[in-house]
PDB file of N, CA and C in Angstrom:
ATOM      1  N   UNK A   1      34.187  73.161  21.157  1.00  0.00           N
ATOM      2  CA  UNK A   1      34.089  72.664  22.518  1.00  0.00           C
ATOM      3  C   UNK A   1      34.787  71.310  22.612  1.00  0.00           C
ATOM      4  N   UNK A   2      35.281  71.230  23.391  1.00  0.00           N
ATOM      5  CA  UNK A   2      36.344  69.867  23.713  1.00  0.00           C
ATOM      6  C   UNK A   2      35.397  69.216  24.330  1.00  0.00           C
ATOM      7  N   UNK A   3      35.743  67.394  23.753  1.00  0.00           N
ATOM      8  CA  UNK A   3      34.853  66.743  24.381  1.00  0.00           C
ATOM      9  C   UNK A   3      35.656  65.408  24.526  1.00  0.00           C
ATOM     10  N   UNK A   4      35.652  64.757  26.213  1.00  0.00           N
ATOM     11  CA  UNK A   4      36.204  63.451  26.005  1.00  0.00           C
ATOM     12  C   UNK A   4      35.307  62.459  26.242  1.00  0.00           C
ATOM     13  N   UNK A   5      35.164  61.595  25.683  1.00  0.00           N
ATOM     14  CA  UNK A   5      34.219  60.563  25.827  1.00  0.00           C
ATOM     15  C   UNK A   5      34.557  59.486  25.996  1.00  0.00           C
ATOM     16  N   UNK A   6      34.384  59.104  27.582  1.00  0.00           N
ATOM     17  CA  UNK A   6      34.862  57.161  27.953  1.00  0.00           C
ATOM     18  C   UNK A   6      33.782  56.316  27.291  1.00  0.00           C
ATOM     19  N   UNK A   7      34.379  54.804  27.343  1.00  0.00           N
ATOM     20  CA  UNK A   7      33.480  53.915  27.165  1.00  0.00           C
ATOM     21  C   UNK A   7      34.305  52.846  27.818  1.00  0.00           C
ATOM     22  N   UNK A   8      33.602  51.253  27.608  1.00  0.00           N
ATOM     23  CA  UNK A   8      34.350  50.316  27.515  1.00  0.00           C
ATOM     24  C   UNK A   8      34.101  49.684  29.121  1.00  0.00           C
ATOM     25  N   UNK A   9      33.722  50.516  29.952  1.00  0.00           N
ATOM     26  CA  UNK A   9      33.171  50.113  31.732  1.00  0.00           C
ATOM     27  C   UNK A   9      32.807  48.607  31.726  1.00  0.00           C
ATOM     28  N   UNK A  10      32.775  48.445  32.631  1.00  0.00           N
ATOM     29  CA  UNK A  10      31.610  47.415  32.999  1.00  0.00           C
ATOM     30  C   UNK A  10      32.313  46.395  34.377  1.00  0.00           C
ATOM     31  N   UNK A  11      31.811  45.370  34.321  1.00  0.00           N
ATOM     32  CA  UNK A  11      31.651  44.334  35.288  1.00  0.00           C
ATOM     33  C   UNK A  11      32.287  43.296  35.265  1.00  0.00           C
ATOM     34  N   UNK A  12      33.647  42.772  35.480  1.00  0.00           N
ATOM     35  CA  UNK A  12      34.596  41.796  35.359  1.00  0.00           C
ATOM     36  C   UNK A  12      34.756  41.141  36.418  1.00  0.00           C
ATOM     37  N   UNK A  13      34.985  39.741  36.435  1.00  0.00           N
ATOM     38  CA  UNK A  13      35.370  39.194  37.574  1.00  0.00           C
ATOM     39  C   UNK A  13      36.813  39.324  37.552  1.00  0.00           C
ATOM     40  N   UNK A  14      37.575  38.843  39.549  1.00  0.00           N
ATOM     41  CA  UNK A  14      39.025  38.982  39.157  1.00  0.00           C
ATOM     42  C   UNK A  14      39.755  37.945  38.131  1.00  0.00           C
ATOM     43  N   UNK A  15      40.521  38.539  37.518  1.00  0.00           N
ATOM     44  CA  UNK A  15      41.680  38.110  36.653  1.00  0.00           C
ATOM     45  C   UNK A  15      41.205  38.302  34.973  1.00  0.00           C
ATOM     46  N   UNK A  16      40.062  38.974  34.886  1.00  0.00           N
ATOM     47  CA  UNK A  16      39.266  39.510  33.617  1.00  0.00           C
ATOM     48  C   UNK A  16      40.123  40.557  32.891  1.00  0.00           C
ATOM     49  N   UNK A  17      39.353  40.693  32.105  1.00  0.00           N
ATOM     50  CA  UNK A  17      40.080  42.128  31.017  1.00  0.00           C
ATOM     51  C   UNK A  17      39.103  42.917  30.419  1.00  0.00           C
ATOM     52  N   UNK A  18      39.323  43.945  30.574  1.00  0.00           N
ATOM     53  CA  UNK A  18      38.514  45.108  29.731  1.00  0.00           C
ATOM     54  C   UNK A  18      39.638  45.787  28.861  1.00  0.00           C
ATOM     55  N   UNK A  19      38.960  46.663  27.785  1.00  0.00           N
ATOM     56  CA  UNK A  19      39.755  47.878  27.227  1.00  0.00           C
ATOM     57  C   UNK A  19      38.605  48.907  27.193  1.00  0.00           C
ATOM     58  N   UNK A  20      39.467  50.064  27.700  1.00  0.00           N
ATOM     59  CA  UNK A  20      38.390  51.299  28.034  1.00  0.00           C
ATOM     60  C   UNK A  20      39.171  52.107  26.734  1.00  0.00           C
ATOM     61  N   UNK A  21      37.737  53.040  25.682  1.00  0.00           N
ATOM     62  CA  UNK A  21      38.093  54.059  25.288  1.00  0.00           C
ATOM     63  C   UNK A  21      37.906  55.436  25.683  1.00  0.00           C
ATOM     64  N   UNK A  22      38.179  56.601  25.343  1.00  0.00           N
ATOM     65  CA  UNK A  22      38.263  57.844  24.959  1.00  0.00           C
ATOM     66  C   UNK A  22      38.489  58.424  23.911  1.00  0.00           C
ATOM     67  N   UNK A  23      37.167  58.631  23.314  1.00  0.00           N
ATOM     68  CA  UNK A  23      37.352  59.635  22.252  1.00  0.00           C
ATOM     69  C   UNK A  23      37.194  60.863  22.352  1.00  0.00           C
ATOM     70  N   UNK A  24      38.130  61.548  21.795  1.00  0.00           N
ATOM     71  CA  UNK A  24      38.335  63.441  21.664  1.00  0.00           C
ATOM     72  C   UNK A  24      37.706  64.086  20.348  1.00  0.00           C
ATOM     73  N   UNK A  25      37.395  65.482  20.831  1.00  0.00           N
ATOM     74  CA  UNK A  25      36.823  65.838  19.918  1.00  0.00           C
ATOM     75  C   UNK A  25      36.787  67.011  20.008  1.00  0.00           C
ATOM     76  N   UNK A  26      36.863  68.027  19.257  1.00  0.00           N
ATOM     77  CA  UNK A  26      37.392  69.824  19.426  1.00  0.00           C
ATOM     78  C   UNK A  26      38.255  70.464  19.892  1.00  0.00           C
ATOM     79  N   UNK A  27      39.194  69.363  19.853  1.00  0.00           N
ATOM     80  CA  UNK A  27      40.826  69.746  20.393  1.00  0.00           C
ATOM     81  C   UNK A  27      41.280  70.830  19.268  1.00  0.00           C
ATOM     82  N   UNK A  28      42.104  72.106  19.955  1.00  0.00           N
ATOM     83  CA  UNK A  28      42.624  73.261  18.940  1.00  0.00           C
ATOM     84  C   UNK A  28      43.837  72.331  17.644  1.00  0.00           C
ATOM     85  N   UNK A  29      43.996  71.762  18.437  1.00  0.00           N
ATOM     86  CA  UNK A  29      45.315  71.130  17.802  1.00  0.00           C
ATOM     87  C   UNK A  29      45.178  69.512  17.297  1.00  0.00           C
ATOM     88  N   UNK A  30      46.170  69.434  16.723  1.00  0.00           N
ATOM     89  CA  UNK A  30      45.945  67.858  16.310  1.00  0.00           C
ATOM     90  C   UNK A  30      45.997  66.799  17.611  1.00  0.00           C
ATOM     91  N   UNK A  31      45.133  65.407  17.569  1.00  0.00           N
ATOM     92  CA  UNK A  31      45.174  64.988  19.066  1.00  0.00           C
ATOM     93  C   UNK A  31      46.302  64.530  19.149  1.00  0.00           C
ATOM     94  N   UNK A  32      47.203  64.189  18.110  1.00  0.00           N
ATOM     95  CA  UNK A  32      48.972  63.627  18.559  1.00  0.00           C
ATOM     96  C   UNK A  32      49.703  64.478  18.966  1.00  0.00           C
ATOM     97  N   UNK A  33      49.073  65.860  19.336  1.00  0.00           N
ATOM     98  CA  UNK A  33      49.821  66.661  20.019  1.00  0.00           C
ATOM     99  C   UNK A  33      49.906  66.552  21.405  1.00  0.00           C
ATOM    100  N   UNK A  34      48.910  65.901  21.917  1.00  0.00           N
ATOM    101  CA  UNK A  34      48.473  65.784  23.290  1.00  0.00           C
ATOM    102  C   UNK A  34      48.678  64.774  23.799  1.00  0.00           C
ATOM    103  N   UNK A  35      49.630  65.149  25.465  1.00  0.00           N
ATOM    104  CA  UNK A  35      49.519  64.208  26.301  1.00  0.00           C
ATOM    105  C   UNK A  35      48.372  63.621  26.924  1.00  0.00           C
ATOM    106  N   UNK A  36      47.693  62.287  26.642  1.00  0.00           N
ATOM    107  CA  UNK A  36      46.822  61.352  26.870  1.00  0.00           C
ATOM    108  C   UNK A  36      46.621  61.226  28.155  1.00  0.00           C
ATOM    109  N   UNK A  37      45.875  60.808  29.374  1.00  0.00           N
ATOM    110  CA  UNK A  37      45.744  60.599  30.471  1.00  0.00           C
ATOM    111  C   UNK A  37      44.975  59.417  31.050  1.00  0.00           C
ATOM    112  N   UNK A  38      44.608  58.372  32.017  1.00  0.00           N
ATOM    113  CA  UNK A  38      43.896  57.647  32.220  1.00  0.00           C
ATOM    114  C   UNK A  38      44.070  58.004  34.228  1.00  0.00           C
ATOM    115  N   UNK A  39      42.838  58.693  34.912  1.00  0.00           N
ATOM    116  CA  UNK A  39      43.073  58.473  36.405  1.00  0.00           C
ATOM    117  C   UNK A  39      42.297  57.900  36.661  1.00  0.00           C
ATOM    118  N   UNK A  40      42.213  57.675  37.920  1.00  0.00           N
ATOM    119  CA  UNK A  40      40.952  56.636  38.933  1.00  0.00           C
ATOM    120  C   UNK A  40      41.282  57.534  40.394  1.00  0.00           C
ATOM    121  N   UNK A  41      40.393  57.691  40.919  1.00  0.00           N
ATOM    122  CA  UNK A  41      40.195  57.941  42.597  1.00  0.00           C
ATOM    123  C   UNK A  41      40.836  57.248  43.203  1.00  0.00           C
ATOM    124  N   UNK A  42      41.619  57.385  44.383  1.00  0.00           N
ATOM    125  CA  UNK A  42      42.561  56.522  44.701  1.00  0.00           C
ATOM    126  C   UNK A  42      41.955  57.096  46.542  1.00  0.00           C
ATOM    127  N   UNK A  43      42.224  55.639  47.118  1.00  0.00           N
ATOM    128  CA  UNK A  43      42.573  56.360  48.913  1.00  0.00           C
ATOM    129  C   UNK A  43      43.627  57.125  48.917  1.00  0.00           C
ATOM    130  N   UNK A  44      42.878  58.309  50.048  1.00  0.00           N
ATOM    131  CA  UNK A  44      43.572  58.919  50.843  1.00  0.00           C
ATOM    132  C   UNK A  44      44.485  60.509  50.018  1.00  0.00           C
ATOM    133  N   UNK A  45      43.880  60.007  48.576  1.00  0.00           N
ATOM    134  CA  UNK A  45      44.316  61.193  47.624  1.00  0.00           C
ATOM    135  C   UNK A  45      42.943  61.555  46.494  1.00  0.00           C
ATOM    136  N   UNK A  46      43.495  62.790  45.856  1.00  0.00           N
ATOM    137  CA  UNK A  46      42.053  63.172  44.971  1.00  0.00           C
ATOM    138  C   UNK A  46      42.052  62.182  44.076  1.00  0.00           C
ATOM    139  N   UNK A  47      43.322  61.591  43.396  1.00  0.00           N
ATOM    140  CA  UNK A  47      42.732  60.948  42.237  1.00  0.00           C
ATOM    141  C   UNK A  47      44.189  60.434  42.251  1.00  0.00           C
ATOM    142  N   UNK A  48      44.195  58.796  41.219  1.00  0.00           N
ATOM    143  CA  UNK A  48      45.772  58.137  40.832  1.00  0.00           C
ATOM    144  C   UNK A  48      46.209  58.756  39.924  1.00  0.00           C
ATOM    145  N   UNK A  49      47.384  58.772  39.029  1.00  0.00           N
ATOM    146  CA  UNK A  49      47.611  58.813  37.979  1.00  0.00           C
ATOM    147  C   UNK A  49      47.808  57.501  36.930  1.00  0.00           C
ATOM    148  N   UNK A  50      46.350  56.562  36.424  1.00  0.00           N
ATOM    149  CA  UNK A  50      47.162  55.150  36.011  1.00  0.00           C
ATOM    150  C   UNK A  50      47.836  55.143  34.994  1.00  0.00           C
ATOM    151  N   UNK A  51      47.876  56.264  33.805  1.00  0.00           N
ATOM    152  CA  UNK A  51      48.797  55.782  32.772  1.00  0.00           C
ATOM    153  C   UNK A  51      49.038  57.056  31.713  1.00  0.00           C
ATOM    154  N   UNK A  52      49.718  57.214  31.307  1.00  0.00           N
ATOM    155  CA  UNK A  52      50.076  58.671  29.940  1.00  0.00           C
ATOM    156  C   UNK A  52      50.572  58.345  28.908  1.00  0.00           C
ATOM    157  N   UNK A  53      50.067  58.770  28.094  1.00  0.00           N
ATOM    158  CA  UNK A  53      50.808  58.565  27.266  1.00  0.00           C
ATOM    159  C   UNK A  53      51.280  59.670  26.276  1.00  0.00           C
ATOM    160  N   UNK A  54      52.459  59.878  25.841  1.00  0.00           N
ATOM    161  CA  UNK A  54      53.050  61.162  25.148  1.00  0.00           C
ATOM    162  C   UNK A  54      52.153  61.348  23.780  1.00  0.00           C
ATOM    163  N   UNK A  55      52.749  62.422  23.399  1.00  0.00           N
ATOM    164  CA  UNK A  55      52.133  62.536  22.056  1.00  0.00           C
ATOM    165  C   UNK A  55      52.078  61.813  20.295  1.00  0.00           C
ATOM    166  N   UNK A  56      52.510  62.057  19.545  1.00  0.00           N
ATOM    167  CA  UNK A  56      52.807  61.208  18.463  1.00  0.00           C
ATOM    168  C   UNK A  56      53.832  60.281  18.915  1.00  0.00           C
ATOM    169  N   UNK A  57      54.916  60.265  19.965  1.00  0.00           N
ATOM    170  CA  UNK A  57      55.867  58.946  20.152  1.00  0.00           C
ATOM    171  C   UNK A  57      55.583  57.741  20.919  1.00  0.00           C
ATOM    172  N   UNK A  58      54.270  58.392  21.408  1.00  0.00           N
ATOM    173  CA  UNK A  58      53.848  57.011  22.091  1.00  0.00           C
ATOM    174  C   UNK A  58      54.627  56.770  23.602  1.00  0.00           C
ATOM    175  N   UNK A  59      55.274  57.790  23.870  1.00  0.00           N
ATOM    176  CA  UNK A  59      56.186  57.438  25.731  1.00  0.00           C
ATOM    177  C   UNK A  59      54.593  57.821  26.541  1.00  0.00           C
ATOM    178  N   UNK A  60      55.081  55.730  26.746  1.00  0.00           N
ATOM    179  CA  UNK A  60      54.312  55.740  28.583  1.00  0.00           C
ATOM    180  C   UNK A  60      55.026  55.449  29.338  1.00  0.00           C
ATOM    181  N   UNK A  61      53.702  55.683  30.426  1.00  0.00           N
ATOM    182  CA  UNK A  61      54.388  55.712  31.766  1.00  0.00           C
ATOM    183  C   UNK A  61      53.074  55.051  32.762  1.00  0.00           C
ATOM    184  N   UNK A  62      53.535  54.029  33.529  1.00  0.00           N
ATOM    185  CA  UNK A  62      52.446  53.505  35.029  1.00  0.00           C
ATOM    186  C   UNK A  62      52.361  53.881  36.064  1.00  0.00           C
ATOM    187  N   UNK A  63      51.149  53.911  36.544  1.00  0.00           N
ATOM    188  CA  UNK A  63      51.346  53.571  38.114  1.00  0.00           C
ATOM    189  C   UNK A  63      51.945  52.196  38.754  1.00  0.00           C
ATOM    190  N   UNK A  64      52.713  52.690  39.394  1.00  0.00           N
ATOM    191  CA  UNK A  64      53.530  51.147  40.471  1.00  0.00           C
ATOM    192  C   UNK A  64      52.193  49.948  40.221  1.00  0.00           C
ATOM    193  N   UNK A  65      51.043  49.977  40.700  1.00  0.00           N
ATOM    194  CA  UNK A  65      50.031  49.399  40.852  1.00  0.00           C
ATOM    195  C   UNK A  65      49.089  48.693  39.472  1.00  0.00           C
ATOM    196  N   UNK A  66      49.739  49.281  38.224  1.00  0.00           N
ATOM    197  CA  UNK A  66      49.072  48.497  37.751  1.00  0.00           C
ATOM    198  C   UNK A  66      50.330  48.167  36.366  1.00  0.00           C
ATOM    199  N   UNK A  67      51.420  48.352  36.626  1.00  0.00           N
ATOM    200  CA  UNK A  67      52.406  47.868  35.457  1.00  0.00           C
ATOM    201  C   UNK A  67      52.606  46.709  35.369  1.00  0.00           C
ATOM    202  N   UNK A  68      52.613  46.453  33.828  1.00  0.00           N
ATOM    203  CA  UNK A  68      52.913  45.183  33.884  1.00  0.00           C
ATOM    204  C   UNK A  68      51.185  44.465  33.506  1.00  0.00           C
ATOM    205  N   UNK A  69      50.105  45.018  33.914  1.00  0.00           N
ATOM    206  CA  UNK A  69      48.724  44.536  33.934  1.00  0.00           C
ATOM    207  C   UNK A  69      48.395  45.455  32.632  1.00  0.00           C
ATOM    208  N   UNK A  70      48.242  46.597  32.606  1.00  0.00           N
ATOM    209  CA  UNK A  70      47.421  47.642  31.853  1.00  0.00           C
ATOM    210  C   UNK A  70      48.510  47.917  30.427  1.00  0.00           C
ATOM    211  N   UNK A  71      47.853  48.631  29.515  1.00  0.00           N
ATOM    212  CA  UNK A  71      48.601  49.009  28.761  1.00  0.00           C
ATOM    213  C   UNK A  71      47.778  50.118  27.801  1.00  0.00           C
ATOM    214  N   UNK A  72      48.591  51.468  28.231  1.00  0.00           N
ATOM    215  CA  UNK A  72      47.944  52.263  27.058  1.00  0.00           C
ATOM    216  C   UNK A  72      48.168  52.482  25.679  1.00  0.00           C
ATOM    217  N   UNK A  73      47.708  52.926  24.826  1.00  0.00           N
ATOM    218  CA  UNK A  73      47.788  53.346  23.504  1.00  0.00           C
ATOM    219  C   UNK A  73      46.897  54.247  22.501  1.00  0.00           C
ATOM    220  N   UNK A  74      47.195  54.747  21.837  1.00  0.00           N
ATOM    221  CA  UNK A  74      46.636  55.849  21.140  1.00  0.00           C
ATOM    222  C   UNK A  74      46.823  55.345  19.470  1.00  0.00           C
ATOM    223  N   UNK A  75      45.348  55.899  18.978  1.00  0.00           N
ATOM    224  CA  UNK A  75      44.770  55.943  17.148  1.00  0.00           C
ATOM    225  C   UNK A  75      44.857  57.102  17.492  1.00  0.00           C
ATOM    226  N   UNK A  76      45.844  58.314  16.383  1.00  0.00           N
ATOM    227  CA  UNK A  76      45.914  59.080  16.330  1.00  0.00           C
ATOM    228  C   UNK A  76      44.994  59.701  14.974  1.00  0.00           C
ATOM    229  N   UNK A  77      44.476  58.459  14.248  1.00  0.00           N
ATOM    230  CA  UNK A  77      43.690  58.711  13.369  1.00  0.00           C
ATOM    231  C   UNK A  77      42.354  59.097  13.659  1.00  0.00           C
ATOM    232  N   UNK A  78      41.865  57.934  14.394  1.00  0.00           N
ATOM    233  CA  UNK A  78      40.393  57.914  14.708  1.00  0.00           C
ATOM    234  C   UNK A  78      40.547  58.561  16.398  1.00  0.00           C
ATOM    235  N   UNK A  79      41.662  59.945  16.978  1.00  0.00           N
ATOM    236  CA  UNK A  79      41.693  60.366  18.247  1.00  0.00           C
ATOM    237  C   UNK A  79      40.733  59.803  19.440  1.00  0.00           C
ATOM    238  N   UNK A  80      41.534  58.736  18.982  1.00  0.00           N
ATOM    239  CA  UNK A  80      40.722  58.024  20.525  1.00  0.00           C
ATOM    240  C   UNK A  80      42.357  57.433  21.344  1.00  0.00           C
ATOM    241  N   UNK A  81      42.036  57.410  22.521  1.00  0.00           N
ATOM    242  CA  UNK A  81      42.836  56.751  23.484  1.00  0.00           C
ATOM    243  C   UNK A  81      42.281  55.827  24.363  1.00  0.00           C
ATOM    244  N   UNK A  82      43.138  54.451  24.431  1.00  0.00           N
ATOM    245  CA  UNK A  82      42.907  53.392  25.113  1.00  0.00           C
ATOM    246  C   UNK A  82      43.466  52.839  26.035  1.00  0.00           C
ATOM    247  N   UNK A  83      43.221  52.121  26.745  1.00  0.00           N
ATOM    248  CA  UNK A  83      43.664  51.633  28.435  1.00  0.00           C
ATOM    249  C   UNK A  83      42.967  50.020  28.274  1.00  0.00           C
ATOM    250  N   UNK A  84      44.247  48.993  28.088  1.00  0.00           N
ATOM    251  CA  UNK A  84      43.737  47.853  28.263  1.00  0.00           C
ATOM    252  C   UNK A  84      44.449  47.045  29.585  1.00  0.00           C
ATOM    253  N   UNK A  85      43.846  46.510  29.949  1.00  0.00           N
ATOM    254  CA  UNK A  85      43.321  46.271  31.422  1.00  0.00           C
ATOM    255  C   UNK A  85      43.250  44.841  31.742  1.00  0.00           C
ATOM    256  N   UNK A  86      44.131  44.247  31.891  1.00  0.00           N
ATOM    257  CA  UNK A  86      43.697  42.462  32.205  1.00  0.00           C
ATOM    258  C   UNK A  86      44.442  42.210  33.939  1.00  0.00           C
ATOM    259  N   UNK A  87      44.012  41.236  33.938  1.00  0.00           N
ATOM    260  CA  UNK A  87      44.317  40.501  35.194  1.00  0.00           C
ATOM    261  C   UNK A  87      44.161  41.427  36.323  1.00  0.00           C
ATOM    262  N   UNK A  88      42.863  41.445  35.892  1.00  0.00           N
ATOM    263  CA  UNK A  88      42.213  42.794  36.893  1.00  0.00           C
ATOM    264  C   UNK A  88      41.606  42.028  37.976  1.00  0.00           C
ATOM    265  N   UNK A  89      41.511  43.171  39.337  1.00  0.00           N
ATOM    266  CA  UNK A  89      41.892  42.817  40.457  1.00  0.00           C
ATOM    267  C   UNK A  89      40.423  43.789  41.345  1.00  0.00           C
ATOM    268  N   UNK A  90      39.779  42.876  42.643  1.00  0.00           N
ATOM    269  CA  UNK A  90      39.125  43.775  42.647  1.00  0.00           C
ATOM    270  C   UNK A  90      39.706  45.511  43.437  1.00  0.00           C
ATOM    271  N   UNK A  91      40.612  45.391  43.705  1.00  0.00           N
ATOM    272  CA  UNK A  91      41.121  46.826  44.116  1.00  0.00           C
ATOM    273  C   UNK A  91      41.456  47.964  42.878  1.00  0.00           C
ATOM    274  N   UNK A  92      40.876  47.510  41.881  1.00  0.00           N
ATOM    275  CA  UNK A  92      40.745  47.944  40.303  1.00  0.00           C
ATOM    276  C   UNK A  92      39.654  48.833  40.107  1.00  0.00           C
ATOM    277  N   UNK A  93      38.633  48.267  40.803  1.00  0.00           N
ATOM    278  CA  UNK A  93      37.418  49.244  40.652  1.00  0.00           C
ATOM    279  C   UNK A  93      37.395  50.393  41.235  1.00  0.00           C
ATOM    280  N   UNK A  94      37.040  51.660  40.049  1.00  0.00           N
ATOM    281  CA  UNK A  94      37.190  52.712  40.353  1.00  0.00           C
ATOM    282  C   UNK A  94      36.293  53.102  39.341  1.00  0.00           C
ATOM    283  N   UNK A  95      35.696  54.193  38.877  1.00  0.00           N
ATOM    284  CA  UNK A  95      35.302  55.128  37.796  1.00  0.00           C
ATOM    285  C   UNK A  95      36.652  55.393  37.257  1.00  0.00           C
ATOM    286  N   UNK A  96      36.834  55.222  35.873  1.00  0.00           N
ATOM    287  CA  UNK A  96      38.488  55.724  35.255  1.00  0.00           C
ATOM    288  C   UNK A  96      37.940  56.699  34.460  1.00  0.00           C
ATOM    289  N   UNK A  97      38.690  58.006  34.493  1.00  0.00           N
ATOM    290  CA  UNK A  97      38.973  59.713  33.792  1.00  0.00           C
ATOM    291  C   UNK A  97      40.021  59.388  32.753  1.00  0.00           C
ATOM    292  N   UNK A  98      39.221  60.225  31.537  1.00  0.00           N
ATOM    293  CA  UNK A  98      39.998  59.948  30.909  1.00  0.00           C
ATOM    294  C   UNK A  98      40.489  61.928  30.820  1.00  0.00           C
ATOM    295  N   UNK A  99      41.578  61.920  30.500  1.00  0.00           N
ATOM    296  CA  UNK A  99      42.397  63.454  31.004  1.00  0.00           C
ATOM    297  C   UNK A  99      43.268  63.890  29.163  1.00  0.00           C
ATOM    298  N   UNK A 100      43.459  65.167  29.456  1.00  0.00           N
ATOM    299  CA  UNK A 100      44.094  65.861  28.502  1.00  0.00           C
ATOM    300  C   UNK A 100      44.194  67.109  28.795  1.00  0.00           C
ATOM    301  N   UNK A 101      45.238  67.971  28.524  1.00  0.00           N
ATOM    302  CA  UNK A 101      46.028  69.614  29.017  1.00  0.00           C
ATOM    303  C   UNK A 101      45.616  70.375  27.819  1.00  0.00           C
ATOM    304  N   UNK A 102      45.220  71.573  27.009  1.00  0.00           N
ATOM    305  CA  UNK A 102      45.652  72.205  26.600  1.00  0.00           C
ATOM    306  C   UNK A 102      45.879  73.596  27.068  1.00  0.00           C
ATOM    307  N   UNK A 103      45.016  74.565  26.363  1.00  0.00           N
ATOM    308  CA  UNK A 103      44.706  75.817  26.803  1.00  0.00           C
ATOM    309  C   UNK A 103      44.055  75.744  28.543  1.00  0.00           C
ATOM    310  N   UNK A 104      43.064  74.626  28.736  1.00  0.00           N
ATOM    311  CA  UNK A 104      42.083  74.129  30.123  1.00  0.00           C
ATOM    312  C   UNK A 104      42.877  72.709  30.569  1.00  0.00           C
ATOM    313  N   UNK A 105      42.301  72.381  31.463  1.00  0.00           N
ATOM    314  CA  UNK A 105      42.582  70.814  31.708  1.00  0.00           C
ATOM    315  C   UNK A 105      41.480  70.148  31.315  1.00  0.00           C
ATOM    316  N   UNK A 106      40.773  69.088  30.340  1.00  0.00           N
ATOM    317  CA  UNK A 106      39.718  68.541  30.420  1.00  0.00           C
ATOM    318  C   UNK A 106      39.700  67.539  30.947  1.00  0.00           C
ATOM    319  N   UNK A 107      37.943  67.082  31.388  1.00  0.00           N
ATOM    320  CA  UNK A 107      38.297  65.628  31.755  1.00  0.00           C
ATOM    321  C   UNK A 107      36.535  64.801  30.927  1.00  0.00           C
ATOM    322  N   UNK A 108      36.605  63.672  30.669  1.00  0.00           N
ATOM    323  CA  UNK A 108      35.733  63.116  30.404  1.00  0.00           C
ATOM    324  C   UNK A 108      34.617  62.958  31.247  1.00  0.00           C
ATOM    325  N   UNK A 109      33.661  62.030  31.072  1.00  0.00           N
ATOM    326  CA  UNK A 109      32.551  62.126  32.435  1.00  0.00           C
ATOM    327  C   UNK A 109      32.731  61.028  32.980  1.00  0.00           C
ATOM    328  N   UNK A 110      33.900  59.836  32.559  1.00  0.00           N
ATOM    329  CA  UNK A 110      34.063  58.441  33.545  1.00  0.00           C
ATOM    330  C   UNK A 110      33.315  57.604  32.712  1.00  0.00           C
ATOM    331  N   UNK A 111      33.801  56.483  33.211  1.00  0.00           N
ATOM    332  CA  UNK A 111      33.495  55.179  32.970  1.00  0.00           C
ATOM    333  C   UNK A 111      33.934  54.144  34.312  1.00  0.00           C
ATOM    334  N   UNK A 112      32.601  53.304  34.585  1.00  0.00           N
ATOM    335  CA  UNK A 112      32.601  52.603  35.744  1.00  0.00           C
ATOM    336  C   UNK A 112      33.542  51.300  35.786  1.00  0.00           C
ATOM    337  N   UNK A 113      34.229  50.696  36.150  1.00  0.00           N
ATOM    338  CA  UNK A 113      35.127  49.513  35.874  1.00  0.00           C
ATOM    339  C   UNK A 113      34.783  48.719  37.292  1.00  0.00           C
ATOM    340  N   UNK A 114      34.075  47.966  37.771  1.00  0.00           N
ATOM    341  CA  UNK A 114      34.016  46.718  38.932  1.00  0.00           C
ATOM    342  C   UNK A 114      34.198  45.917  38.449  1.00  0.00           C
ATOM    343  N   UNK A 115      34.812  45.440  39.760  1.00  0.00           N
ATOM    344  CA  UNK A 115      36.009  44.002  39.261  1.00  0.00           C
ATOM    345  C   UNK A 115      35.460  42.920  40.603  1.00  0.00           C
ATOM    346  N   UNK A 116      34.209  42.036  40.383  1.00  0.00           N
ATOM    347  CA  UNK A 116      33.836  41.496  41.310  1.00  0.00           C
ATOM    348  C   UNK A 116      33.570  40.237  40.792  1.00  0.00           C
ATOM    349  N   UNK A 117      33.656  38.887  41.752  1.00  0.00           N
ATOM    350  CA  UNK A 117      33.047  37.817  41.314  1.00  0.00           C
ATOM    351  C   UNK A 117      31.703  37.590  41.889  1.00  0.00           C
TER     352      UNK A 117
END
């Protein structure tokens, strides 16, 4: 059974930093096979796309909205994937998904991120 597991949430004021994880677990395949995912709920759509990252080469990619701020990366050892997060803003707060494709689409159960003073 595939399992993604966020962490790392919590309560920042603006211009703070978090790093959120995801760890995987019962993936068919090795997790450097897999494209990585990080979304958030966005207005006016189901969900953003904030960040991907490729498989063993490490190609990312941002949303307009947070490049330049965030930065993902992947332990392909310990299959976890990370999303670090500074000069965070409160239009930041969202629940962030952490995502992955194989055979299904999975998704984690979230992690809360408010960005308030």
């Amino acid at each position: 059974q595939v399992r993604l597991v966020e962490s790392g949430g919590g309560l920042v004021q603006p211009g703070g930093s978090l790093r959120l994880s995801c760890a995987a677990s019962g993936l068919t395949f090795s997790f450097s096979n897999y494209v990585m995912k990080w979304y958030r709920p966005a207005p006016g759509k189901e969900r953003e796309l904030v960040a991907f990252i490729r498989d063993a080469g490490g190609i990312t990619n941002y949303a307009g909205s947070v490049k330049g701020r965030f930065t993902i990366s992947r332990d392909n050892v310990k299959n976890t994937v990370y999303l670090q997060m500074n000069s965070l803003k409160p239009e930041d707060t969202a629940v962030y998904y952490c995502n992955t494709r194989g055979s299904f689409e999975y998704w984690g159960q979230g992690t809360q991120v408010t960005v308030s003073s």
